[in-house]
C-alpha atoms as a PDB file:
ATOM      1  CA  UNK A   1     -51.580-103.545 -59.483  1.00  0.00           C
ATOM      2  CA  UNK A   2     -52.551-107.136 -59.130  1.00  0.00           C
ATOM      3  CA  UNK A   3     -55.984-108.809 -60.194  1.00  0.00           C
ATOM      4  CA  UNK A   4     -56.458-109.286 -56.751  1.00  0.00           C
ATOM      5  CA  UNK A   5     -56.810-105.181 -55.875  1.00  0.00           C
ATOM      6  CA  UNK A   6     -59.229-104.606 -58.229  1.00  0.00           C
ATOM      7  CA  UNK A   7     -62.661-105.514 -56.435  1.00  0.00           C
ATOM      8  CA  UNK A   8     -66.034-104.569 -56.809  1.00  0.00           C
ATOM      9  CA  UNK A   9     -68.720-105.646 -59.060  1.00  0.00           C
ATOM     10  CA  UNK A  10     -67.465-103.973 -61.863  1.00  0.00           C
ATOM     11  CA  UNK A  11     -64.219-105.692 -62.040  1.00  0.00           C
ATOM     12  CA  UNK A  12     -65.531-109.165 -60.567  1.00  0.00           C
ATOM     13  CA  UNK A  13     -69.076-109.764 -62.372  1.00  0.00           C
ATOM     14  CA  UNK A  14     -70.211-110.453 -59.169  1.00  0.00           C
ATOM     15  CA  UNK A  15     -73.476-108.416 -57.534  1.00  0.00           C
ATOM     16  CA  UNK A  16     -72.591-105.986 -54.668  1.00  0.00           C
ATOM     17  CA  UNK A  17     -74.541-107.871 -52.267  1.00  0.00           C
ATOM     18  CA  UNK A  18     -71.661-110.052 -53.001  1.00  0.00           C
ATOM     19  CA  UNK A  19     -68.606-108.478 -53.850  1.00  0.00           C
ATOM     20  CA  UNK A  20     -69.096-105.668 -50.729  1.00  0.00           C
ATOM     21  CA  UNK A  21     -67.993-106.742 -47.171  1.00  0.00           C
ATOM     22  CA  UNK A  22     -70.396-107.785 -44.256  1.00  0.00           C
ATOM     23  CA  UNK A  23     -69.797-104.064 -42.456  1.00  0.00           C
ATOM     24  CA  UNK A  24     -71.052-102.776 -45.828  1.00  0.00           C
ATOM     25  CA  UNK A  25     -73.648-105.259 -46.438  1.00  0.00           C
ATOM     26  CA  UNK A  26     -75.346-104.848 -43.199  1.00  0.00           C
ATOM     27  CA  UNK A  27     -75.718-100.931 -42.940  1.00  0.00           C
ATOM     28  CA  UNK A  28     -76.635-101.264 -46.775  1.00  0.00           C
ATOM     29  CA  UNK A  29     -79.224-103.400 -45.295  1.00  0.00           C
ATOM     30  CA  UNK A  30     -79.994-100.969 -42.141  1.00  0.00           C
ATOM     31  CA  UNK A  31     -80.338 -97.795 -44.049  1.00  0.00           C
ATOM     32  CA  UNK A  32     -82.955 -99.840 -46.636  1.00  0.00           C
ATOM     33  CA  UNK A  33     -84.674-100.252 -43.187  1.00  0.00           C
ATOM     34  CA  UNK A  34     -84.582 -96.853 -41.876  1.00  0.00           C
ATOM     35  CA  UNK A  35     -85.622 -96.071 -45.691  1.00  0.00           C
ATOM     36  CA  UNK A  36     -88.772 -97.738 -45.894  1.00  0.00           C
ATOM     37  CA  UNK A  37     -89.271 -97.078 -41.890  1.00  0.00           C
ATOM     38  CA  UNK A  38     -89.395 -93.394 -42.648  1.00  0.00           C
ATOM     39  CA  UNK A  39     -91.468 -93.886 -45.837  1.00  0.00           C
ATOM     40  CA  UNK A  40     -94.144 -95.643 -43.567  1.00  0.00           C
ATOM     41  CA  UNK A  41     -93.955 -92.517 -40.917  1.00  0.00           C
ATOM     42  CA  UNK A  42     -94.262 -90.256 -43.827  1.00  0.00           C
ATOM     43  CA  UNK A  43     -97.296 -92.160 -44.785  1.00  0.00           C
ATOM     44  CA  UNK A  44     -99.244 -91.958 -41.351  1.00  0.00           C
ATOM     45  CA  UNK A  45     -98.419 -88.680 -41.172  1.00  0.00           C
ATOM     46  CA  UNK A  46    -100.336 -88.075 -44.351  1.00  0.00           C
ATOM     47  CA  UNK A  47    -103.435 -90.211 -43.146  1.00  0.00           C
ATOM     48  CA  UNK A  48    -103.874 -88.505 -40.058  1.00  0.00           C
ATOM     49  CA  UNK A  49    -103.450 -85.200 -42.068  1.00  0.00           C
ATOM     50  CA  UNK A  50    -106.313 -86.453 -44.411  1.00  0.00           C
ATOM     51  CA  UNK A  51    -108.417 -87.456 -41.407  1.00  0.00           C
ATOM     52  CA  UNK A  52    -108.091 -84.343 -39.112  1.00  0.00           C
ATOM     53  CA  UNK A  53    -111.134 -82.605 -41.007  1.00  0.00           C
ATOM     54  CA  UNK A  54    -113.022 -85.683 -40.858  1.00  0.00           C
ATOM     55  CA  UNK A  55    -112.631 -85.883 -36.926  1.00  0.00           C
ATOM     56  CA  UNK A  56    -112.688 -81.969 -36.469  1.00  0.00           C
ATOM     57  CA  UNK A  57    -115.593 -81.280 -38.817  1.00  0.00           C
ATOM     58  CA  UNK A  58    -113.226 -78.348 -40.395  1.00  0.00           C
ATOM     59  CA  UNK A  59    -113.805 -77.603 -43.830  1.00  0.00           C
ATOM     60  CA  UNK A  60    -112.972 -75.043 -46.656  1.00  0.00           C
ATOM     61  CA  UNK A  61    -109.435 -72.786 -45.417  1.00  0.00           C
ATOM     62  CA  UNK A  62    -109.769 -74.102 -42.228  1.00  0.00           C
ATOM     63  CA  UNK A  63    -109.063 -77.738 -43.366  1.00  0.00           C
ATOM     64  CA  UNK A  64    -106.571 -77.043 -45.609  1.00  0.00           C
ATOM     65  CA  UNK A  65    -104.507 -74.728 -43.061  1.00  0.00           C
ATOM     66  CA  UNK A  66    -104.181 -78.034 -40.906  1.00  0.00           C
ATOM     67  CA  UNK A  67    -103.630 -80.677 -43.627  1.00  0.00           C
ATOM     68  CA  UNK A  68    -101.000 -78.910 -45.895  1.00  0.00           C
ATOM     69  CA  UNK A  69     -98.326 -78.903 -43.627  1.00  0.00           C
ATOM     70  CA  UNK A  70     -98.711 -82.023 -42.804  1.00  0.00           C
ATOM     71  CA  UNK A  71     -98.586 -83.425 -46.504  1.00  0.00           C
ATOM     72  CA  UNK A  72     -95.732 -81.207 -46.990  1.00  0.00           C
ATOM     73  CA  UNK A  73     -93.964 -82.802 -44.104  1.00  0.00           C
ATOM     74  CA  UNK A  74     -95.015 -86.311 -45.322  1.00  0.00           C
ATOM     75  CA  UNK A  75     -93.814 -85.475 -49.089  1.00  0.00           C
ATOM     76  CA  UNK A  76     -90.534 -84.201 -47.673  1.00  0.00           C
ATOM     77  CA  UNK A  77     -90.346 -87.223 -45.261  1.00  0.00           C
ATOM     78  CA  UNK A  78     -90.102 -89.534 -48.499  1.00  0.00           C
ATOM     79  CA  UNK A  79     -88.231 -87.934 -50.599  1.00  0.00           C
ATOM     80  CA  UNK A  80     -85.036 -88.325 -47.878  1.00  0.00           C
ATOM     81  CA  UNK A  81     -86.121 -91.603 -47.680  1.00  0.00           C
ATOM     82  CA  UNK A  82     -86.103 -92.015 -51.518  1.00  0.00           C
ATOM     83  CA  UNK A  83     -82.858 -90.159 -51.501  1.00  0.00           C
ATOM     84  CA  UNK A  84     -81.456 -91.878 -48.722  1.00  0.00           C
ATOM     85  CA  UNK A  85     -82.221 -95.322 -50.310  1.00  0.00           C
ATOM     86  CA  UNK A  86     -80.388 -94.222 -53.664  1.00  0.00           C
ATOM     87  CA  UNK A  87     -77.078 -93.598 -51.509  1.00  0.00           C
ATOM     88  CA  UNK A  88     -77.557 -96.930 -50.077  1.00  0.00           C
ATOM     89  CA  UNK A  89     -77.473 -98.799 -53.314  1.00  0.00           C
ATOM     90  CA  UNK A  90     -74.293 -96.485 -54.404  1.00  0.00           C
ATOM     91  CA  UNK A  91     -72.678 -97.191 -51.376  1.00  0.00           C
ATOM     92  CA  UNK A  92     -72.774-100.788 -51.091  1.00  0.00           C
ATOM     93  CA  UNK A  93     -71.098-100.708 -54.995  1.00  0.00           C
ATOM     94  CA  UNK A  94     -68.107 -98.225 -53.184  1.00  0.00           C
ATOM     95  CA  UNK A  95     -68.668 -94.439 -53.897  1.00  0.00           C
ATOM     96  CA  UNK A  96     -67.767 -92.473 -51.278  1.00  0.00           C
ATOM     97  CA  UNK A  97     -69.777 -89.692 -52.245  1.00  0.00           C
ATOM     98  CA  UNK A  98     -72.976 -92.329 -51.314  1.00  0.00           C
ATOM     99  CA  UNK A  99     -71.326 -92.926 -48.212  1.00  0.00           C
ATOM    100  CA  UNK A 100     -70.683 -89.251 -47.639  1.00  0.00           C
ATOM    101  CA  UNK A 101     -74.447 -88.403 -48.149  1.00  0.00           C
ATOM    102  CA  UNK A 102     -75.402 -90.947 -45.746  1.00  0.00           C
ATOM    103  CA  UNK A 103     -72.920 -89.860 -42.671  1.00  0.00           C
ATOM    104  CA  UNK A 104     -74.413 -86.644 -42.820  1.00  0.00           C
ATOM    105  CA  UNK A 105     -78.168 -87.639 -43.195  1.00  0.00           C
ATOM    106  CA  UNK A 106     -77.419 -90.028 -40.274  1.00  0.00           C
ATOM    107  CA  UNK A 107     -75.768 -87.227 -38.165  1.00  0.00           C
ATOM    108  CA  UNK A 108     -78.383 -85.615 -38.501  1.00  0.00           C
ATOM    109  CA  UNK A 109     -81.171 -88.034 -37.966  1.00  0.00           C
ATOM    110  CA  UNK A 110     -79.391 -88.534 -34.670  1.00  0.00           C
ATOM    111  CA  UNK A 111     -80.306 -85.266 -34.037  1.00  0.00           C
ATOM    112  CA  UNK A 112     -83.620 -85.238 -34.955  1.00  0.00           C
ATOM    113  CA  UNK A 113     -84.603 -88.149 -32.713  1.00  0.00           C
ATOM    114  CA  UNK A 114     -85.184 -86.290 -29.790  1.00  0.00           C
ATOM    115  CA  UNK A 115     -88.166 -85.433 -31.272  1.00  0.00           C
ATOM    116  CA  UNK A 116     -88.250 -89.637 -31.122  1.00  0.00           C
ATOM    117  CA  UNK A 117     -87.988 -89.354 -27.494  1.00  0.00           C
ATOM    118  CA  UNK A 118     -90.597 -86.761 -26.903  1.00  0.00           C
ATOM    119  CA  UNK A 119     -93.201 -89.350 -28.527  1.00  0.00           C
ATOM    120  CA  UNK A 120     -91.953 -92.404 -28.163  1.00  0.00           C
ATOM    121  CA  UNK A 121     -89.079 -93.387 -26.464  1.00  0.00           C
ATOM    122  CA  UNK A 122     -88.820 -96.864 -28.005  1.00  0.00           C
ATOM    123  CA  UNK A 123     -89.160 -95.740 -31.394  1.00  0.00           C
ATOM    124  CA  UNK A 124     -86.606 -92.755 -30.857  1.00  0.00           C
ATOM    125  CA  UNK A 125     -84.125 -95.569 -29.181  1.00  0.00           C
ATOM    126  CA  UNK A 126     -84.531 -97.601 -32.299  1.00  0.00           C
ATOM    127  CA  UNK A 127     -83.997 -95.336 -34.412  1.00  0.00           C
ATOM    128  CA  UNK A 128     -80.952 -93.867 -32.880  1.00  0.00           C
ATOM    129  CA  UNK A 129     -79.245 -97.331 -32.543  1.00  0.00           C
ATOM    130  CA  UNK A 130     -80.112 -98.530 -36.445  1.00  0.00           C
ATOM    131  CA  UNK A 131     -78.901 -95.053 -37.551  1.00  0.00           C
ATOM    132  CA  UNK A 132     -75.497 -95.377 -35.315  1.00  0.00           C
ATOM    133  CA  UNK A 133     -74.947 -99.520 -36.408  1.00  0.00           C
ATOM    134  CA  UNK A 134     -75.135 -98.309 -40.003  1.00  0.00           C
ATOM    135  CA  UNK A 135     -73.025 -94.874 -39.302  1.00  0.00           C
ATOM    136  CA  UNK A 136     -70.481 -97.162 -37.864  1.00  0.00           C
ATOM    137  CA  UNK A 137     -70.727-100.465 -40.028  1.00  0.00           C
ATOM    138  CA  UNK A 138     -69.349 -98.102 -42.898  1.00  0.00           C
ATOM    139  CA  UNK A 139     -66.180 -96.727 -41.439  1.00  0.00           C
ATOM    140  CA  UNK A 140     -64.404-100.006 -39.957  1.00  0.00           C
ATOM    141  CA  UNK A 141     -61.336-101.075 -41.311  1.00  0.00           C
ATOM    142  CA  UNK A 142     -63.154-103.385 -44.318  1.00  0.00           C
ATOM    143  CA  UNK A 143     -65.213-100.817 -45.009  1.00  0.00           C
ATOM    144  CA  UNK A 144     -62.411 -98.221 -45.577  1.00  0.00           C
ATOM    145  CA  UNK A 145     -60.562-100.423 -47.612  1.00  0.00           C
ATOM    146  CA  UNK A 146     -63.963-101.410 -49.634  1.00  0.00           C
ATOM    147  CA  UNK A 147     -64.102 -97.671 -50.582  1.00  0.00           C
ATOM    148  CA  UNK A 148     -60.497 -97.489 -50.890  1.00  0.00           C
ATOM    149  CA  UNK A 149     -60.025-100.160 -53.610  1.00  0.00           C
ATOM    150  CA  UNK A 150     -60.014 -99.084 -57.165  1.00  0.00           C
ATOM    151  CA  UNK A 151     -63.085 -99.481 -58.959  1.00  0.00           C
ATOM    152  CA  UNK A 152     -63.775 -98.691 -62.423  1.00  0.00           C
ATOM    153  CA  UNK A 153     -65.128 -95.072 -61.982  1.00  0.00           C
ATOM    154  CA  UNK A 154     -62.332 -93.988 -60.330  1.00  0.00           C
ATOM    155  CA  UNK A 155     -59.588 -95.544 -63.166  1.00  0.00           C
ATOM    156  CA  UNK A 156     -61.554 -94.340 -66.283  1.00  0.00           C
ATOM    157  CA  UNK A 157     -59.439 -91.892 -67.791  1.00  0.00           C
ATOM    158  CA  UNK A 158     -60.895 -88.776 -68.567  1.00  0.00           C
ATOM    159  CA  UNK A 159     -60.813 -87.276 -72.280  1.00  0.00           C
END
């Protein structure tokens, strides 16, 4: 092997916003988005949890019957979108296994916004088209060969 098939920004010093290809850099890019989009959900879920009781008047079992699941749902919520940020930054510096994680959370996010559609069409729409981009972005021919290349994780002998 040449210099020249060794990339990354373990071999090349450089920062994977650099090194990485514009099809990686971009759905690196839309699945921060969809990251911190979902983290700001998550959050207004929680606040009109919290506020429920206040509007209702409910209090003691009765409050907490309504708000749990919602915090529950809002805790789960960003811990995807904790997770799903994670695989972003590991797939922009080539591991498949980042890139992996993120095909099937997008698969089925697709899924999941037809509960998008039900509330808001232009949010579900939005959703389903920066999910797809990204889905996409990662397995065109740059990409592949991005993930393909040898990087230092993969050449480290083992012993």
């Amino acid at each position: 092997m040449t210099a020249a098939d060794f990339s990354g920004p373990e071999f090349t010093d450089e920062s994977a916003l650099i090194a990485a290809p514009i099809e990686i850099k971009v759905s690196f890019w839309l699945w921060v988005s969809e990251a911190v989009l979902t983290v700001a959900g998550a959050l207004l879920i929680a606040l009109v949890g919290a506020a429920i009781p206040w509007v209702t008047g409910a209090s003691g079992d009765d409050a907490v019957s309504v708000v749990a699941p919602l915090i529950a749902i809002a805790v789960v919520l960003i811990a995807f979108a904790v997770f799903r940020f994670v695989a972003a930054v590991y797939m922009l510096r080539g591991r498949t296994w980042a890139r992996n994680a993120l095909t099937i959370l997008g698969v089925i996010g697709l899924f999941g916004t037809a509960l998008d559609y039900s509330a808001n069409v232009a949010v579900g729409i939005a959703h389903s088209l920066v999910a797809l981009v990204a889905l996409v972005l990662m397995f065109l021919p740059a990409s592949n060969a991005y993930f393909r290349a040898p990087h230092p994780y993969r050449t480290r002998s083992r012993g």
